[in-house]
Structure formats: C-alpha cells, structure tokens
C-alpha atoms as a PDB file:
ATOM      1  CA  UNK A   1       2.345   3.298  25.788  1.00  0.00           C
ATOM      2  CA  UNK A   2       3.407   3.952  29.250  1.00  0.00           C
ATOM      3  CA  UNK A   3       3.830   7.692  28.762  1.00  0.00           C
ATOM      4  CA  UNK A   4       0.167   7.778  27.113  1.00  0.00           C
ATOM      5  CA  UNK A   5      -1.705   6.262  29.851  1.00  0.00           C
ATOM      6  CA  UNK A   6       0.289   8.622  32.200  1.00  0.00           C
ATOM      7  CA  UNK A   7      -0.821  11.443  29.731  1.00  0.00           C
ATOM      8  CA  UNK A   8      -4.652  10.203  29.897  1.00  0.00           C
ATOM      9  CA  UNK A   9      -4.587  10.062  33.938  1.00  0.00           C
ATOM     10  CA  UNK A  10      -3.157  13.114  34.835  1.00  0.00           C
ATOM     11  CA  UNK A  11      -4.776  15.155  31.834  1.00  0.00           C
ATOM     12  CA  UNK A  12      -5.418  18.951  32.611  1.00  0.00           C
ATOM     13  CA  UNK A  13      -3.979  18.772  36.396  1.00  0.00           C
ATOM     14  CA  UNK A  14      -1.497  21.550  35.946  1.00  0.00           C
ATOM     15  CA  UNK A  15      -0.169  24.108  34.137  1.00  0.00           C
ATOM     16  CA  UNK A  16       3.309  25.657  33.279  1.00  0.00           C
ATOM     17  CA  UNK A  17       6.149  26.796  35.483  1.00  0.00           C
ATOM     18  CA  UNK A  18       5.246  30.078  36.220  1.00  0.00           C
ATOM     19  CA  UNK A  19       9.483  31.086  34.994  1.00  0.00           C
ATOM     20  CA  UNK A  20       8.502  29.183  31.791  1.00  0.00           C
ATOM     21  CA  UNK A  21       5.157  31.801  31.459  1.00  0.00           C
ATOM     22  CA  UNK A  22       7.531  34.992  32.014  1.00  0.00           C
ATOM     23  CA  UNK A  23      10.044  33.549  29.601  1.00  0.00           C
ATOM     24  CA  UNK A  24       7.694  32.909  26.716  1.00  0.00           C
ATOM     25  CA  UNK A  25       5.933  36.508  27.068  1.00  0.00           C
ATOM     26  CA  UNK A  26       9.211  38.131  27.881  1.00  0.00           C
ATOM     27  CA  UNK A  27      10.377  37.121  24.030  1.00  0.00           C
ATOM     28  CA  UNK A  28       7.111  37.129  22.635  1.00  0.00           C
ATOM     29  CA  UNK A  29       6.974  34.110  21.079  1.00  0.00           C
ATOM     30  CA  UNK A  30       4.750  32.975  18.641  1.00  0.00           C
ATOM     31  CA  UNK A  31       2.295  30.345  17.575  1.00  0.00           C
ATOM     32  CA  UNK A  32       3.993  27.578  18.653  1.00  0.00           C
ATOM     33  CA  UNK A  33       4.792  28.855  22.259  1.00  0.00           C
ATOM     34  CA  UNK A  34       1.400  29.639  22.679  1.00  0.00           C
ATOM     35  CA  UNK A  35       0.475  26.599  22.239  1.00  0.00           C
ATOM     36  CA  UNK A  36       2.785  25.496  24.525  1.00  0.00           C
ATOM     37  CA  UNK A  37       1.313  27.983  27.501  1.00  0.00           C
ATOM     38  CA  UNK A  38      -1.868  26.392  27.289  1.00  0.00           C
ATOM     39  CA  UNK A  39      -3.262  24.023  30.434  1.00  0.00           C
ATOM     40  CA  UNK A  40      -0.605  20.894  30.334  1.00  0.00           C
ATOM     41  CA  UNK A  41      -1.143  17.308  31.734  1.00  0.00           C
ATOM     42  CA  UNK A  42       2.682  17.177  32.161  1.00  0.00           C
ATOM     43  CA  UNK A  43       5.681  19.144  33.570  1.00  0.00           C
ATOM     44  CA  UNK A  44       7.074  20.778  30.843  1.00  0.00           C
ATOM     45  CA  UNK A  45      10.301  19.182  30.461  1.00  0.00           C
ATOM     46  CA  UNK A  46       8.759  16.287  30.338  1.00  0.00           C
ATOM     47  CA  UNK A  47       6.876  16.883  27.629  1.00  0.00           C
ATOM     48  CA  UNK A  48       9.746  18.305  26.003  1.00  0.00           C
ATOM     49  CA  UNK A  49      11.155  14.635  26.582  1.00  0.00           C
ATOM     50  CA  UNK A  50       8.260  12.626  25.001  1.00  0.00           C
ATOM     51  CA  UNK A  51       8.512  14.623  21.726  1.00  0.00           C
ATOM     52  CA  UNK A  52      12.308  14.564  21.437  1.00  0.00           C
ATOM     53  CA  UNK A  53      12.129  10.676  22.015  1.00  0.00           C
ATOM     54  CA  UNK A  54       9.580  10.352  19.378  1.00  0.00           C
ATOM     55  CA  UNK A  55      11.825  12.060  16.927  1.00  0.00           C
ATOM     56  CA  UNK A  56      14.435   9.851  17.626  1.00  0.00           C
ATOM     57  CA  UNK A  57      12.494   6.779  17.793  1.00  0.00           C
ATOM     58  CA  UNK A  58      11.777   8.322  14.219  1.00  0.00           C
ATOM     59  CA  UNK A  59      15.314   9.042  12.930  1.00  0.00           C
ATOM     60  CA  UNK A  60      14.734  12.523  12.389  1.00  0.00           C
ATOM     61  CA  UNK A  61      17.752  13.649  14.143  1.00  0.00           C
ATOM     62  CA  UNK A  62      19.954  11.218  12.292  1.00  0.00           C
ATOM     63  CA  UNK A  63      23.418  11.483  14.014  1.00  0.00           C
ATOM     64  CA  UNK A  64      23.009  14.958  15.749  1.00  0.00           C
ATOM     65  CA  UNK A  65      20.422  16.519  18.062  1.00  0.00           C
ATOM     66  CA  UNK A  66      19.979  19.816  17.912  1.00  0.00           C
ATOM     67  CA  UNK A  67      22.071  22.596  20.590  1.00  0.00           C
ATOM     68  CA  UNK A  68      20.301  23.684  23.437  1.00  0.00           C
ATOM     69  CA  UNK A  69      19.911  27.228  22.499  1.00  0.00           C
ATOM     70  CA  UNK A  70      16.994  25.741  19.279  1.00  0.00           C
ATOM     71  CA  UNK A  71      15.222  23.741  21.064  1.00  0.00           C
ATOM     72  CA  UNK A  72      14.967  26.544  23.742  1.00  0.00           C
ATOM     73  CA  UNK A  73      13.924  28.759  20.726  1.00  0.00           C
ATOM     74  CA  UNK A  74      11.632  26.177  18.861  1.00  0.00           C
ATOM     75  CA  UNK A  75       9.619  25.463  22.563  1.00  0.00           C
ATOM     76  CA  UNK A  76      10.009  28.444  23.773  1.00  0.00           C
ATOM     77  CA  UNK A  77      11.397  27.354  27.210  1.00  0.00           C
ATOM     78  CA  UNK A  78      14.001  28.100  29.500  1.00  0.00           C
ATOM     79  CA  UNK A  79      17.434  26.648  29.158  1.00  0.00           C
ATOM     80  CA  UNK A  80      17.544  24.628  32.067  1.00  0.00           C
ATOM     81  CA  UNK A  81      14.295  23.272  30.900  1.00  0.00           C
ATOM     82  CA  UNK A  82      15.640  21.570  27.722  1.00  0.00           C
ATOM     83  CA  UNK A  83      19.003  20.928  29.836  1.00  0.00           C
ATOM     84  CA  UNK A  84      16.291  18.677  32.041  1.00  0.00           C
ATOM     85  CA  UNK A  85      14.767  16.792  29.139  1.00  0.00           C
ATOM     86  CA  UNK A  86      18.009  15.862  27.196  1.00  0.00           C
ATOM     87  CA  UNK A  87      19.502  14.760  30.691  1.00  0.00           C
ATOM     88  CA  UNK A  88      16.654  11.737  30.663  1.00  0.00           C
ATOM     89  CA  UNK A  89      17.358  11.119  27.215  1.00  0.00           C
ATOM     90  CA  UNK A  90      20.584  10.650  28.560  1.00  0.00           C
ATOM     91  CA  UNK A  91      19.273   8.681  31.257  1.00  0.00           C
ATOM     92  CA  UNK A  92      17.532   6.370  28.561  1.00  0.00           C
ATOM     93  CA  UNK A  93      20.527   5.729  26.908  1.00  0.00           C
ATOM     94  CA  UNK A  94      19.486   7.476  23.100  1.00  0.00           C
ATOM     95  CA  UNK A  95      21.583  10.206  23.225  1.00  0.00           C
ATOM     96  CA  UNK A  96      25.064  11.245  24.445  1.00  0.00           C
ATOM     97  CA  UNK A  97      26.106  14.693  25.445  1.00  0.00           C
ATOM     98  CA  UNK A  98      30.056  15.234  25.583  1.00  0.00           C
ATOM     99  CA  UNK A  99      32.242  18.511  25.002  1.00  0.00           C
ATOM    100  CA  UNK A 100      33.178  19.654  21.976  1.00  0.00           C
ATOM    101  CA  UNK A 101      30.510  17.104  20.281  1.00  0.00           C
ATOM    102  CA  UNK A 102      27.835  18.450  21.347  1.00  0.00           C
ATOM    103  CA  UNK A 103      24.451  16.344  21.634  1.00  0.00           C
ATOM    104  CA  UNK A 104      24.968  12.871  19.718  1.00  0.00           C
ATOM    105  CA  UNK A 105      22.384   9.871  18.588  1.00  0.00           C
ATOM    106  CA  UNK A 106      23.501   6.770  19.850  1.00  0.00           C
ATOM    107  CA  UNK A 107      23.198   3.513  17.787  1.00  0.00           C
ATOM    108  CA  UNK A 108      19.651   1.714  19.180  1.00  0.00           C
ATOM    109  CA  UNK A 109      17.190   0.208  16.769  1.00  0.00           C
ATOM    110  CA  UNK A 110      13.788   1.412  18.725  1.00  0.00           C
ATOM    111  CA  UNK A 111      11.405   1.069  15.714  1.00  0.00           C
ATOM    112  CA  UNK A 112       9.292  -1.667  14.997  1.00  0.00           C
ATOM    113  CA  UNK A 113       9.583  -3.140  11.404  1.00  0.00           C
ATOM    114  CA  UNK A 114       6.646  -3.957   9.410  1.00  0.00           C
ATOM    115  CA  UNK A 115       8.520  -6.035   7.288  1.00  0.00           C
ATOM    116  CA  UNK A 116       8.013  -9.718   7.547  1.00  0.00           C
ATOM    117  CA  UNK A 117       6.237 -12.796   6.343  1.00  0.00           C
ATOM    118  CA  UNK A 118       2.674 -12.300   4.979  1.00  0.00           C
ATOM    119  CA  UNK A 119      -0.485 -12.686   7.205  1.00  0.00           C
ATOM    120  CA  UNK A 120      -1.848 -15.646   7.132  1.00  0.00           C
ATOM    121  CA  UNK A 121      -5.248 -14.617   6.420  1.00  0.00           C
ATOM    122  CA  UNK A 122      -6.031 -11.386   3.964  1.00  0.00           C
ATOM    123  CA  UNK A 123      -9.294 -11.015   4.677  1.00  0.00           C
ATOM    124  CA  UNK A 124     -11.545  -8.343   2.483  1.00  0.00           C
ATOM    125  CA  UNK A 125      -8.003  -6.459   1.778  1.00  0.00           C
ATOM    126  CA  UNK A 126      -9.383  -4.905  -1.389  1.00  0.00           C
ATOM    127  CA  UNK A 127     -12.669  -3.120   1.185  1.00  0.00           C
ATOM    128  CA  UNK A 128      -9.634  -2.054   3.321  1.00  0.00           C
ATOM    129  CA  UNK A 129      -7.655  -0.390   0.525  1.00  0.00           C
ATOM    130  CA  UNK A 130     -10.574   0.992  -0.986  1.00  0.00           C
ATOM    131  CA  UNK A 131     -12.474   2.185   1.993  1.00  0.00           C
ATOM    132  CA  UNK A 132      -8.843   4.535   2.479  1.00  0.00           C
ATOM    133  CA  UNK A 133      -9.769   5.203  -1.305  1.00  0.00           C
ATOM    134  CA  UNK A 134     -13.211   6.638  -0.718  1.00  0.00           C
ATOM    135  CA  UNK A 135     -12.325   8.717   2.303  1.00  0.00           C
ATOM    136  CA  UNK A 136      -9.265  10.439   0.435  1.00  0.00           C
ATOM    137  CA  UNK A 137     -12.059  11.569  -2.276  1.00  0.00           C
ATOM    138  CA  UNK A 138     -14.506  12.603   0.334  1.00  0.00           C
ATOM    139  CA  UNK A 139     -11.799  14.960   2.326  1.00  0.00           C
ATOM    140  CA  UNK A 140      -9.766  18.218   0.990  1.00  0.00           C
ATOM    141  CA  UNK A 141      -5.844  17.846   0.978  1.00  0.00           C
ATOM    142  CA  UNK A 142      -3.080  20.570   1.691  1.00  0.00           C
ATOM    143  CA  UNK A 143       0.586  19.459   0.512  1.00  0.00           C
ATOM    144  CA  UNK A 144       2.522  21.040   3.229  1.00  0.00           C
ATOM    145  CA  UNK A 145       5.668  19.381   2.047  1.00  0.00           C
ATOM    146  CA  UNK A 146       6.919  17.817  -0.924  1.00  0.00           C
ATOM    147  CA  UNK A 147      10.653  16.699  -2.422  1.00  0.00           C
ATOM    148  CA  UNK A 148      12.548  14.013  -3.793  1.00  0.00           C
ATOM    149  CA  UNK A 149      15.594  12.854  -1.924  1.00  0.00           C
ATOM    150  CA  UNK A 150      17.722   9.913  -1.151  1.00  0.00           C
ATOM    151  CA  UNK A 151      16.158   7.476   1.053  1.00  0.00           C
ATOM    152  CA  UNK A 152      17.662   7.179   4.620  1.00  0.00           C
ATOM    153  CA  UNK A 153      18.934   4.012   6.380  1.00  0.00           C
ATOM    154  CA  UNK A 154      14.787   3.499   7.901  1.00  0.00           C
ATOM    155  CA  UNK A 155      13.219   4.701   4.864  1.00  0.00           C
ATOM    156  CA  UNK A 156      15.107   1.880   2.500  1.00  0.00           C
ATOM    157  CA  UNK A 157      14.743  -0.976   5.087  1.00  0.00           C
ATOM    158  CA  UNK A 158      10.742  -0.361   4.832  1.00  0.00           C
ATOM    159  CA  UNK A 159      10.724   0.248   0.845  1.00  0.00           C
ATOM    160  CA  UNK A 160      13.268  -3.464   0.363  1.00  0.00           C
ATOM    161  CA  UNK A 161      15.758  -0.733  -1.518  1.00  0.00           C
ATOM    162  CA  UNK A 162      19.121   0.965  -1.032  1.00  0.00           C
ATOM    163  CA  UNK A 163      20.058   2.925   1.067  1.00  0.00           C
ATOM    164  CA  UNK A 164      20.046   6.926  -0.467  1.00  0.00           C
ATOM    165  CA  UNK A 165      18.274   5.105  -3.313  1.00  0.00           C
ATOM    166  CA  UNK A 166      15.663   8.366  -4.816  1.00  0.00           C
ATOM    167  CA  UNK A 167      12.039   8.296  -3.318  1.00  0.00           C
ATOM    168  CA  UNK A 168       9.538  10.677  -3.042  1.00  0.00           C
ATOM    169  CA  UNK A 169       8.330  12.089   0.737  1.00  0.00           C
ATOM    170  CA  UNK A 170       5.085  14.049   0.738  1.00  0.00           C
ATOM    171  CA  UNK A 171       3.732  15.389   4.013  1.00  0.00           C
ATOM    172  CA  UNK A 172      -0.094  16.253   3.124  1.00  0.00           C
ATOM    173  CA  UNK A 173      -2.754  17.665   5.665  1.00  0.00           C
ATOM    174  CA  UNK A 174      -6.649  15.956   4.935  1.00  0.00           C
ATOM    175  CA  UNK A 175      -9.324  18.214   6.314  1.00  0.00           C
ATOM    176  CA  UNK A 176     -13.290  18.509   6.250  1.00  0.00           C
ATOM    177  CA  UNK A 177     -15.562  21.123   6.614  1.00  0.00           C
ATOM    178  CA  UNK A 178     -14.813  20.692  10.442  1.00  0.00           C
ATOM    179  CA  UNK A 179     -11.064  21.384  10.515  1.00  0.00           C
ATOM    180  CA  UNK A 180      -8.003  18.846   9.903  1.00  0.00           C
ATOM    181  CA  UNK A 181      -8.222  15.727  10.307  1.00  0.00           C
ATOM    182  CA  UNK A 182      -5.390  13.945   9.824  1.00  0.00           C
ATOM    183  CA  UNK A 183      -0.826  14.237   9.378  1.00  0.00           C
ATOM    184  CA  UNK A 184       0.090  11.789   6.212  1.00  0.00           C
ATOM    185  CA  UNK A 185       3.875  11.592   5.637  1.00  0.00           C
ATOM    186  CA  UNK A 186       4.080   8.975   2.790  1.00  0.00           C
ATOM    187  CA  UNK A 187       7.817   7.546   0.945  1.00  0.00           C
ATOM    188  CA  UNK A 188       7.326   6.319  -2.312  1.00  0.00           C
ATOM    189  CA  UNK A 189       9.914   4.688  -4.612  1.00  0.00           C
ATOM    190  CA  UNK A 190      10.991   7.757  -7.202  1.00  0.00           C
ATOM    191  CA  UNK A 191      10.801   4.625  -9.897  1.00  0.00           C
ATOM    192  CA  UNK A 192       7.244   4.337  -9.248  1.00  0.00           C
ATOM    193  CA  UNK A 193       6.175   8.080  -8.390  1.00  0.00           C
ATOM    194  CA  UNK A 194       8.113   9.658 -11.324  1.00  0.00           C
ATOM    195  CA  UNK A 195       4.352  10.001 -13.290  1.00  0.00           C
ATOM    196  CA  UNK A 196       2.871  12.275 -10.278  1.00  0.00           C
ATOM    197  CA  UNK A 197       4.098  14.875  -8.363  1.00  0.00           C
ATOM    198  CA  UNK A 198       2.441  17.752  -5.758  1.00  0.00           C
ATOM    199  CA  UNK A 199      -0.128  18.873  -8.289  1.00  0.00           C
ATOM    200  CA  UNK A 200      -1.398  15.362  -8.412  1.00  0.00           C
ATOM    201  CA  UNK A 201      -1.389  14.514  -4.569  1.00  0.00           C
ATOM    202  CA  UNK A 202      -3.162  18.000  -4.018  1.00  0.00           C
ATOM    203  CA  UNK A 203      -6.186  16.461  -6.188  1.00  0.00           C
ATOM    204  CA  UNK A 204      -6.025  12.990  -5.898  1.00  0.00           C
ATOM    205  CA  UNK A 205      -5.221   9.988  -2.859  1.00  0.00           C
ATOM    206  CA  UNK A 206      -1.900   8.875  -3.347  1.00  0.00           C
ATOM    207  CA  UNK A 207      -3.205   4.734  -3.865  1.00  0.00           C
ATOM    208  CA  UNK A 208      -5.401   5.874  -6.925  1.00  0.00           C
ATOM    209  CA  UNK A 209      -2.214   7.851  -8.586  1.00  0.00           C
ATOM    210  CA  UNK A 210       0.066   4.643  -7.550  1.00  0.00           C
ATOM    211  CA  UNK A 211      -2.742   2.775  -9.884  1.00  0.00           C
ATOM    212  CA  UNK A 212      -2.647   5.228 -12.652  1.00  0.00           C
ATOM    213  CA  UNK A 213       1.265   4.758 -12.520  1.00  0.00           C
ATOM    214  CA  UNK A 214       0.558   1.021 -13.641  1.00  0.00           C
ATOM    215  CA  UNK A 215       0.912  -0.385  -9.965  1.00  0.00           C
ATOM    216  CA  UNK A 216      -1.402  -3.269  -9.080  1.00  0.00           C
ATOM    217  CA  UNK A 217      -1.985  -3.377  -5.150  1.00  0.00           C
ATOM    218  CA  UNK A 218      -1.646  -6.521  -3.872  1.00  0.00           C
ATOM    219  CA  UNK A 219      -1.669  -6.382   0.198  1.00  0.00           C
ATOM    220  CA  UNK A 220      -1.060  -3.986   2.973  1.00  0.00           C
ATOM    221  CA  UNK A 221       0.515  -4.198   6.579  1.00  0.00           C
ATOM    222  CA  UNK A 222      -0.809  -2.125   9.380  1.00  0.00           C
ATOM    223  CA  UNK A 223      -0.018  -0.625  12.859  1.00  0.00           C
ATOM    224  CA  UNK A 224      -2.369   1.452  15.011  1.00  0.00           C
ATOM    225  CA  UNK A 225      -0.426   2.685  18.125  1.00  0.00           C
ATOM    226  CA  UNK A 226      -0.480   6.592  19.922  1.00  0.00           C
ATOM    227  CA  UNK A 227       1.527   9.625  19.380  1.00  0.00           C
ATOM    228  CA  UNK A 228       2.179  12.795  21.233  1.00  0.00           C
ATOM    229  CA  UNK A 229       2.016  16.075  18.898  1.00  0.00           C
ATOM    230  CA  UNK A 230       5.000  17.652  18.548  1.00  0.00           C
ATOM    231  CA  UNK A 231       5.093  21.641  17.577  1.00  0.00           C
ATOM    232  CA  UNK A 232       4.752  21.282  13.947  1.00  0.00           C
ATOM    233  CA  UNK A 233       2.280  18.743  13.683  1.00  0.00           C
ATOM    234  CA  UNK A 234       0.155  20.275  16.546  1.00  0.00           C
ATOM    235  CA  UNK A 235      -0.364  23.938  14.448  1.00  0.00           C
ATOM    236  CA  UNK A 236      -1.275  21.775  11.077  1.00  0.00           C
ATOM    237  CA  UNK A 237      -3.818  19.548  13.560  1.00  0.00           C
ATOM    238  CA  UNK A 238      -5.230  22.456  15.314  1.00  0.00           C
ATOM    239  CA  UNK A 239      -4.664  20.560  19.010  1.00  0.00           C
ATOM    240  CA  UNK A 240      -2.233  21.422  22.059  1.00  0.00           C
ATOM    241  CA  UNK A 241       1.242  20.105  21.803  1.00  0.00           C
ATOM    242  CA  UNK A 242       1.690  16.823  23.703  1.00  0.00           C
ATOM    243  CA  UNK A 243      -2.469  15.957  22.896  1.00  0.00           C
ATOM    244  CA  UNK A 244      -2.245  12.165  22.409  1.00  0.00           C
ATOM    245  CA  UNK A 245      -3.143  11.116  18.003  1.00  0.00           C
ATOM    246  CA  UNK A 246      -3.952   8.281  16.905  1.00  0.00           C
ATOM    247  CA  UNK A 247      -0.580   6.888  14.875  1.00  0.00           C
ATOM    248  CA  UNK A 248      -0.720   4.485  11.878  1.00  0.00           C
ATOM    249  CA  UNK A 249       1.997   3.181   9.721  1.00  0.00           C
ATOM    250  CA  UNK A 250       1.170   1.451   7.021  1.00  0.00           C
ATOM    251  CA  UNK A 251       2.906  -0.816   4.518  1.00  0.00           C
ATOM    252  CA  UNK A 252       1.543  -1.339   0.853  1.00  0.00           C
ATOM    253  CA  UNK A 253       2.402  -4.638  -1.485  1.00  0.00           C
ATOM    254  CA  UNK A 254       1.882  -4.418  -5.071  1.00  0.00           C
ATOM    255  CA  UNK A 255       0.987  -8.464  -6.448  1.00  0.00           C
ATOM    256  CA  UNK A 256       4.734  -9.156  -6.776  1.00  0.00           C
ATOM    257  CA  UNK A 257       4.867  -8.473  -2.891  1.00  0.00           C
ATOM    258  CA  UNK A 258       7.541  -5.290  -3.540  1.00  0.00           C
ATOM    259  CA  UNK A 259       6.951  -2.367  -1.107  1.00  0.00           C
ATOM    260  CA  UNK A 260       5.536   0.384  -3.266  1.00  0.00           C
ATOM    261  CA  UNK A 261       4.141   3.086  -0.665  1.00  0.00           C
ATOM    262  CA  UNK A 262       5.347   3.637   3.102  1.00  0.00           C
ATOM    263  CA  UNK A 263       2.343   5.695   4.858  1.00  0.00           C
ATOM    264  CA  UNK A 264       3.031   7.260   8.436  1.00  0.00           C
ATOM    265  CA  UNK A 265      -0.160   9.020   9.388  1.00  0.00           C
ATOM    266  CA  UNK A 266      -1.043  11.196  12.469  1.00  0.00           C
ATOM    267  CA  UNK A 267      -5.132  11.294  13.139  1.00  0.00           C
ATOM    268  CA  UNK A 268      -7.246  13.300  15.619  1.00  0.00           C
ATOM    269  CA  UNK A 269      -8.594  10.795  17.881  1.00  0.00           C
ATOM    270  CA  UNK A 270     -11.361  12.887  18.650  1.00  0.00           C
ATOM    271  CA  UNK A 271     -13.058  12.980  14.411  1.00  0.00           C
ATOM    272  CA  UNK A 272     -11.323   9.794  13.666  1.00  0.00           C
ATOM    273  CA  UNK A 273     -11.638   5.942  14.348  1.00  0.00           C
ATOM    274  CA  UNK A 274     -11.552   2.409  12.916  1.00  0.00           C
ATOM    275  CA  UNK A 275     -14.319   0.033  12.939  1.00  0.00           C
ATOM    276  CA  UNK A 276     -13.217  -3.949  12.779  1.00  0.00           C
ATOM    277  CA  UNK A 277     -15.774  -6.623  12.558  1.00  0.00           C
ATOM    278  CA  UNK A 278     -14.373  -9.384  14.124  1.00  0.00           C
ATOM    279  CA  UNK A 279     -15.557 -13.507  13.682  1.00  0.00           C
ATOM    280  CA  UNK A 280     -14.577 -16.432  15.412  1.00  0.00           C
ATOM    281  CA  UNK A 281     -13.702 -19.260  13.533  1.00  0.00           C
ATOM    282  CA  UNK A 282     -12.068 -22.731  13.937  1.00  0.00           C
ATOM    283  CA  UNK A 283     -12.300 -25.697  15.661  1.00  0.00           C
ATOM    284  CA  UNK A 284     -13.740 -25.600  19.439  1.00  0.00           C
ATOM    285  CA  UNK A 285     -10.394 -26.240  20.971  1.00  0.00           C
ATOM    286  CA  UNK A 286      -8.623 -23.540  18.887  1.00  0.00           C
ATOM    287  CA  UNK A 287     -11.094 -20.805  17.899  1.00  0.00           C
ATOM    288  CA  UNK A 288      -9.368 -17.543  17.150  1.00  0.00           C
ATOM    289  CA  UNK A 289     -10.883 -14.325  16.098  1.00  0.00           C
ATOM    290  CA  UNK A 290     -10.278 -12.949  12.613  1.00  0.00           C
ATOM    291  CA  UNK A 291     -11.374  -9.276  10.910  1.00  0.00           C
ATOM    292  CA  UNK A 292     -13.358 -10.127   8.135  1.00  0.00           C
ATOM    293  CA  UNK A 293     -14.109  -6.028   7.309  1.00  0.00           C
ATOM    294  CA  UNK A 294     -12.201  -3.029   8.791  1.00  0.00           C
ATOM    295  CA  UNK A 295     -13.198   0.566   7.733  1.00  0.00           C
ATOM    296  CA  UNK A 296     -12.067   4.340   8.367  1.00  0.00           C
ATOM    297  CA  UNK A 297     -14.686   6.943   9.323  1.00  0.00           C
ATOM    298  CA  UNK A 298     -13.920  10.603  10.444  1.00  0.00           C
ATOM    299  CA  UNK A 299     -16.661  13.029  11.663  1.00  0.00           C
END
C-alpha cells in the first residue's frame, strides 16, 4: 500500500520524460501509449515497475518475463526505461536477469491466500451474495475473454484442486449507462461450469448460472485492497494507466465448504464503493465490532 499512498500524494505533479514524448510520437504508437503520455503522478519507469510487480505478484509471467524489446513495444518507452524498472525488480529480489536466460521469475510466494478456517461470525451472508446478485442484473456485461484451460499452481491452491486440473477463466467488463465500471476475472471448476459458457455470462451474473448448475452457495471470503491499472485493463476501464482501482478477490463456498468460484475484480473507485454497517457487541471488557450488512453500489 506503500506505492498507493505515494501515488495519492504526488498525484498530477509531473509529466513524462520529454525523450519518452519524442519516442512515443516518433513510432506512432497507439492507444495504449497515449495513454501512457498523459499527465503522470510518477516517473515513468517507475510506473513501469508497479505494474510489472503486480503481474508477478499475480503469476502472470509464470517462469519468464518478457525481453526488453516488448515491454518497450507494449509501453511504448525507451529501452533504458524498461532496463530501469526490471533493474528494481531486481533490486526486490522477484526477478533475475542473467545471459543467455534472459529475464527469469524467482521462487517467492507474495500473494495472500484466502484459504483458511471459516469466520467466526457469517453475518447476513445471503444480503452479501445477493446484493452482488442484483447489481450484476442491473449493469450490461462485455466478455472480453473466455477459455477453458488447465489451472495453474495459484489458480488450484484457491479452487482446493490439482494442479492443471480444467477450469474455466472468464474476464468480463460490467458497464452502465455512464461507462465501465468494473474488471471481473473469475476461475471456475470446468466440473461445475460445464452447463454455461460465454453466451451465458454475456446475459447472466456468473453466481445465478453457478445456481442453475445445481450449486448451493454456502459462504464467501473477501479482500478489498488497491491496484494500479496496467495497459490492458486501463483501455477496458476508460482511466490513465497507473490510476489507483479498487481490487477485490473473492472466494465462494458452496454448503459442503468446496471452493466453487474464484472472483478477482478491478473497480473504478470513482462510480464504485462498499457500504458496511458495523455493531458493537459483547461484553464491556471485550466489545468488538461486527458487519451485520455490507452492500455494493456503483453510480
């Protein structure tokens, strides 16, 4: 979170390197390097840093990052600008760079599993579930991507399966009549999905088709932490690459406590929030607070 608050103070302070201007209108790049020419809170290879970190924080690089010469072309940078930004990855000790191998992951568990014991108090988890529900029916949906392939080493910890076991990935976009709104990237057992595929999640939300399939929700775990848009997700948003999103990842039980859906979503912090009513309960010398309704609203 370090990176975010650093993000928030020194918002819309400076702007590119004026080498990193000439470079991107020299090639005439596109969409995405426009976006990255815009006003930016950060130098660029720094910026450059945060998303590559993300990704790896992610596994999306598995064992190999990619050569200089694509990154330069996906940010639209100058070499010695990505050459800057891998060298504190390097720094950070997630990535080696050697001869002949090129730019390699190293082996360091940075996620945070949502895996674990039940909470100890499900409070009004059936409002939660279908409050998400209701605002899936009241928003339009664009599947950007969707496939079924093996799950990787991440993917099967969260869904309790093998690894390369089948599941279904979906990346959908939810919008209203005021632009996007939110970035879902959801894994799904193949087992489970096999009745639905991206016909269905164009039409429907993904917990109502899980239903139809004969799945019975039983709980859900939840994390709300920040993001930093990287290329991709920041054309499907409509915001600046680096602008801070709101990041959830969310874990869904059916009754017989097996994983059945693992939700990574990506939200505009600007049409999107979560209210949480909050009560204090206990005895006097050990009153804690507990939510007793949380809801979704986008605007």
């Amino acid at each position: 979170m370090g990176d975010i608050g650093l993000y928030a103070e020194v918002v819309a302070k400076g702007r590119l390197p004026q080498h990193d201007l000439s470079y991107c209108q020299d090639n005439r790049r596109t969409a995405d390097c426009n976006a990255m020419t815009q006003p930016l809170p950060l130098p660029k290879y720094h910026q450059i840093y945060l998303v590559l970190r993300e990704r790896l924080e992610d596994g999306r690089f598995a064992a190999r990052v990619p050569a200089e010469m694509d990154l330069v072309k996906e940010f639209g940078v100058a070499r010695v600008t990505v050459r800057r930004a891998l060298g504190q990855l390097v720094a950070d000790g997630l990535i080696e760079r050697s001869p002949g191998r090129g730019t390699v992951t190293l082996a360091k568990d940075t996620t945070h599993a949502m895996r674990g014991s039940p909470p100890r108090q499900r409070v009004h988890l059936t409002g939660l579930l279908e409050n998400i529900v209701n605002m899936g029916l009241r928003t339009a949906v664009k599947v950007v991507q969707f496939e079924v392939l093996p799950a990787s080493e991440k993917v099967a910890r969260q869904l309790d399966v093998a690894r390369n076991t089948l599941v279904q990935k979906a990346v959908r976009v939810r919008s209203t009549g005021d632009g996007p709104l939110s970035h879902i990237t959801t894994h799904v057992p193949q087992v489970i999905a096999s009745g639905f595929g991206r016909r269905e999640l164009g039409k429907k939300p993904i917990l109502m088709l899980l239903e139809e399939s004969g799945v019975q929700i039983g709980r859900a775990r939840q994390s709300i932490s920040a993001k930093l848009a990287d290329v991709a997700v920041a054309r499907l948003l409509d915001v600046d690459v680096g602008s801070a999103l709101l990041a959830v990842q969310r874990l869904v039980f059916d009754v017989n406590e097996r994983p059945v859906q693992w939700l990574q979503g990506l939200y505009r912090p600007d049409r999107y929030q979560y209210d949480m009513q909050l009560s204090r309960v206990g005895d006097i010398d050990a009153k804690v607070w507990v939510s007793e309704e949380l809801s979704a609203q986008f605007h």
